[in-house]
C-alpha atoms as a PDB file:
ATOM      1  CA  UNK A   1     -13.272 -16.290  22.082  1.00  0.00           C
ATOM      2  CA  UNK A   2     -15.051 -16.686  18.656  1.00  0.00           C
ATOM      3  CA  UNK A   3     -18.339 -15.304  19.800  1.00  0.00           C
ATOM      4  CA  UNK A   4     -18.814 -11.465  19.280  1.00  0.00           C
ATOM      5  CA  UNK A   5     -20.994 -12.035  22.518  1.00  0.00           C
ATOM      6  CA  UNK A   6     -18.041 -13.418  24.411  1.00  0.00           C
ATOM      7  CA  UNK A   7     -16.321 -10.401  23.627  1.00  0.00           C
ATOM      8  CA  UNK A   8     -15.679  -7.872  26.256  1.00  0.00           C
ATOM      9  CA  UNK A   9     -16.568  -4.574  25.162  1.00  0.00           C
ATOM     10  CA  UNK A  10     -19.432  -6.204  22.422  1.00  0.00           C
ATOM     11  CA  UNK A  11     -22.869  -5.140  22.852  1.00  0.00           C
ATOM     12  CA  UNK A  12     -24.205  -8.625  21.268  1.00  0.00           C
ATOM     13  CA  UNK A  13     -24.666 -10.348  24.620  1.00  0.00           C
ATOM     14  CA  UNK A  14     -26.538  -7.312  26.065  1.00  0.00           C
ATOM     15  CA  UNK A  15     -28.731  -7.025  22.639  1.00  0.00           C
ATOM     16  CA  UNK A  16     -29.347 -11.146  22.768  1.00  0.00           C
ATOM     17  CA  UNK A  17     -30.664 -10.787  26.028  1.00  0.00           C
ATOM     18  CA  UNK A  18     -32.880  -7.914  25.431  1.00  0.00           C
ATOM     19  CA  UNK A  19     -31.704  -5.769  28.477  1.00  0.00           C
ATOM     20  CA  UNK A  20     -29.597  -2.745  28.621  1.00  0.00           C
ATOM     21  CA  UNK A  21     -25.706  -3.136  29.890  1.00  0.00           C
ATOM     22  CA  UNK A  22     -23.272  -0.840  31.476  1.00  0.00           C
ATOM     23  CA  UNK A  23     -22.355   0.171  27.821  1.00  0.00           C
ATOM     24  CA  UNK A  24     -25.219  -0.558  25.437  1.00  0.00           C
ATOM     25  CA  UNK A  25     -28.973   0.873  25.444  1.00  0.00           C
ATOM     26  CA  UNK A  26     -30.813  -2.151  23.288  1.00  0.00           C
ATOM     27  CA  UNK A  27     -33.855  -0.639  22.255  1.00  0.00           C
ATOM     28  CA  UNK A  28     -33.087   1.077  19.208  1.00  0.00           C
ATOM     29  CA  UNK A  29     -31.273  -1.499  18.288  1.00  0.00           C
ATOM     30  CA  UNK A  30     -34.229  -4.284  18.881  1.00  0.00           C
ATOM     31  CA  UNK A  31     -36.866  -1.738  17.416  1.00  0.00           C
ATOM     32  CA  UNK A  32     -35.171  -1.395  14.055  1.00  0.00           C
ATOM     33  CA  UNK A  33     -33.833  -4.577  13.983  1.00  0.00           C
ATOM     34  CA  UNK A  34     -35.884  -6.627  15.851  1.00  0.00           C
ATOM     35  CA  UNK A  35     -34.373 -10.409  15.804  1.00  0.00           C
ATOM     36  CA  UNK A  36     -30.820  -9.343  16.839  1.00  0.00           C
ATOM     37  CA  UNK A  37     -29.052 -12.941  16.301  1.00  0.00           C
ATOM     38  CA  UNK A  38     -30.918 -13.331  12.802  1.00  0.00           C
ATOM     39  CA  UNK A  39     -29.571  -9.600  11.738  1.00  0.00           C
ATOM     40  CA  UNK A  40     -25.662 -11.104  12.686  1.00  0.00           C
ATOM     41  CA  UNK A  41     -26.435 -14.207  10.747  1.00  0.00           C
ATOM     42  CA  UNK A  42     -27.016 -11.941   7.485  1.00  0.00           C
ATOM     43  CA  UNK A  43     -24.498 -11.614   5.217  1.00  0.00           C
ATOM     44  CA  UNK A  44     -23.245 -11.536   1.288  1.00  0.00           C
ATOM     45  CA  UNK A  45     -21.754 -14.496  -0.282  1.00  0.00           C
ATOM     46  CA  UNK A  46     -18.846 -12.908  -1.673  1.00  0.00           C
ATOM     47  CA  UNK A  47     -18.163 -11.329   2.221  1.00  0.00           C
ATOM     48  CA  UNK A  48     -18.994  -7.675   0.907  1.00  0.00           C
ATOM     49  CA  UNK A  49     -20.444  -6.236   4.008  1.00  0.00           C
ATOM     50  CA  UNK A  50     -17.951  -7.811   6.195  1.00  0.00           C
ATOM     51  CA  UNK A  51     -14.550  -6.099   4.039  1.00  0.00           C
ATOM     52  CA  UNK A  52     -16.908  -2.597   4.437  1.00  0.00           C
ATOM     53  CA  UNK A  53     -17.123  -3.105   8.076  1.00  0.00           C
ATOM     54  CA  UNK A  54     -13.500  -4.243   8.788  1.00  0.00           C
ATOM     55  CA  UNK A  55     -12.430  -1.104   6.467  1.00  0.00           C
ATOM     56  CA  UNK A  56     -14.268   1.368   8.727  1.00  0.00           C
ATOM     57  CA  UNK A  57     -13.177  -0.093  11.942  1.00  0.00           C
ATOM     58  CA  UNK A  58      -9.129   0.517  10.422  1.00  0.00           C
ATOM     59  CA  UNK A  59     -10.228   3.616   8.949  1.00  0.00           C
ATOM     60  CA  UNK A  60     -12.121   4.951  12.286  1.00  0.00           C
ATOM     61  CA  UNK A  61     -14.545   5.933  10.018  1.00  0.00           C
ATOM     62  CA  UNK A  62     -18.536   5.065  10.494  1.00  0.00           C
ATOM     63  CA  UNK A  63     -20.087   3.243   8.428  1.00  0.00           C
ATOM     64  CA  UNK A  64     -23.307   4.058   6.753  1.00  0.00           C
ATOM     65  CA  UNK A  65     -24.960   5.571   3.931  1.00  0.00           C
ATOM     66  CA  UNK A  66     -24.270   8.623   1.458  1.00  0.00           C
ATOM     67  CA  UNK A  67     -27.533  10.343   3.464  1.00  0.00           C
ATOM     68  CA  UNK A  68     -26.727   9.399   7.227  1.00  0.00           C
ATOM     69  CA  UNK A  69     -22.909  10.029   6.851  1.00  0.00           C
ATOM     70  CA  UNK A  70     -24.216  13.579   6.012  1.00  0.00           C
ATOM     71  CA  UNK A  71     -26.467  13.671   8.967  1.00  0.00           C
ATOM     72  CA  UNK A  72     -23.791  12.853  11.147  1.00  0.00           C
ATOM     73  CA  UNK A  73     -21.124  15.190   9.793  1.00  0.00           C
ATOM     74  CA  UNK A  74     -24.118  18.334  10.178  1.00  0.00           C
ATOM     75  CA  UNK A  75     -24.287  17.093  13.573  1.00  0.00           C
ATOM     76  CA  UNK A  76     -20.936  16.952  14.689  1.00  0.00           C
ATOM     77  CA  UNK A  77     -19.085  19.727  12.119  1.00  0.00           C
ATOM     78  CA  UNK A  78     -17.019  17.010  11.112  1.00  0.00           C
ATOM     79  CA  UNK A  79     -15.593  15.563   7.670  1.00  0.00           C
ATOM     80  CA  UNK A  80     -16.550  11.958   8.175  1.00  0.00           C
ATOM     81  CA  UNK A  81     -16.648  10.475   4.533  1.00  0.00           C
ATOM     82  CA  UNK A  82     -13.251   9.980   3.201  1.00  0.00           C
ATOM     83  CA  UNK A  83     -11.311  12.560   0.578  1.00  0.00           C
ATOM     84  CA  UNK A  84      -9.711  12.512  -2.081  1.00  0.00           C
ATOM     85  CA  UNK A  85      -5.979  11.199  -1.398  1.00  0.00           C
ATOM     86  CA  UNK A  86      -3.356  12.487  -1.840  1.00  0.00           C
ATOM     87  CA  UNK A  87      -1.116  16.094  -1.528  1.00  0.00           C
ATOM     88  CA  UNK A  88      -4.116  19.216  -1.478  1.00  0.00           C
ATOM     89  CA  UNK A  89      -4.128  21.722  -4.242  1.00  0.00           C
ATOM     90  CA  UNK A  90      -2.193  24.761  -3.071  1.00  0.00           C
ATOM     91  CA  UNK A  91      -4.252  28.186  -3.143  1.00  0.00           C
ATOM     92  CA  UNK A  92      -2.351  30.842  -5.478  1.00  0.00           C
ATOM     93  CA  UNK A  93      -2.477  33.082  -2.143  1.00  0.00           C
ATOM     94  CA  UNK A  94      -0.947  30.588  -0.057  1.00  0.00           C
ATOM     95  CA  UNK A  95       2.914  32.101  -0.475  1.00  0.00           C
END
């Protein structure tokens, strides 16, 4: 299967055909978007977009902008955008 709409658990079948499935609501997808197959067909020549999206889906991470990521993390109390790496700072009290 090389289609994302052939794919089991995609949403791009339900949002080509315009109606909701047992997974995916399509409207506010539509609304913002409106020609769903011409938004897929969008892309960057040097494949930009597609490394950002393959990143967050190994990551787990969403992926958005600086302003929504903060919306989301508000809304769920979560850390969402990624930290700096490596061992944490110990606090002097920490003993």
């Amino acid at each position: 299967m090389q289609q994302a709409q052939d794919w089991r658990w995609s949403s791009v079948a339900a949002h080509f055909s315009g109606k909701d499935d047992k997974l995916a609501k399509v409207a506010p997808i539509l609304e913002w978007y409106g020609d769903f197959a011409a938004l897929l067909g969008q892309g960057t020549a040097d494949g930009t977009e597609f490394k950002s999206l393959r990143q967050s889906e190994t990551t787990g991470r969403p992926l958005g902008s600086e302003e929504w990521m903060e919306v989301l993390e508000k809304m769920t109390g979560t850390v969402l955008k990624p930290q700096k790496r490596g061992p944490k700072k110990r606090d002097s009290n920490d003993k």
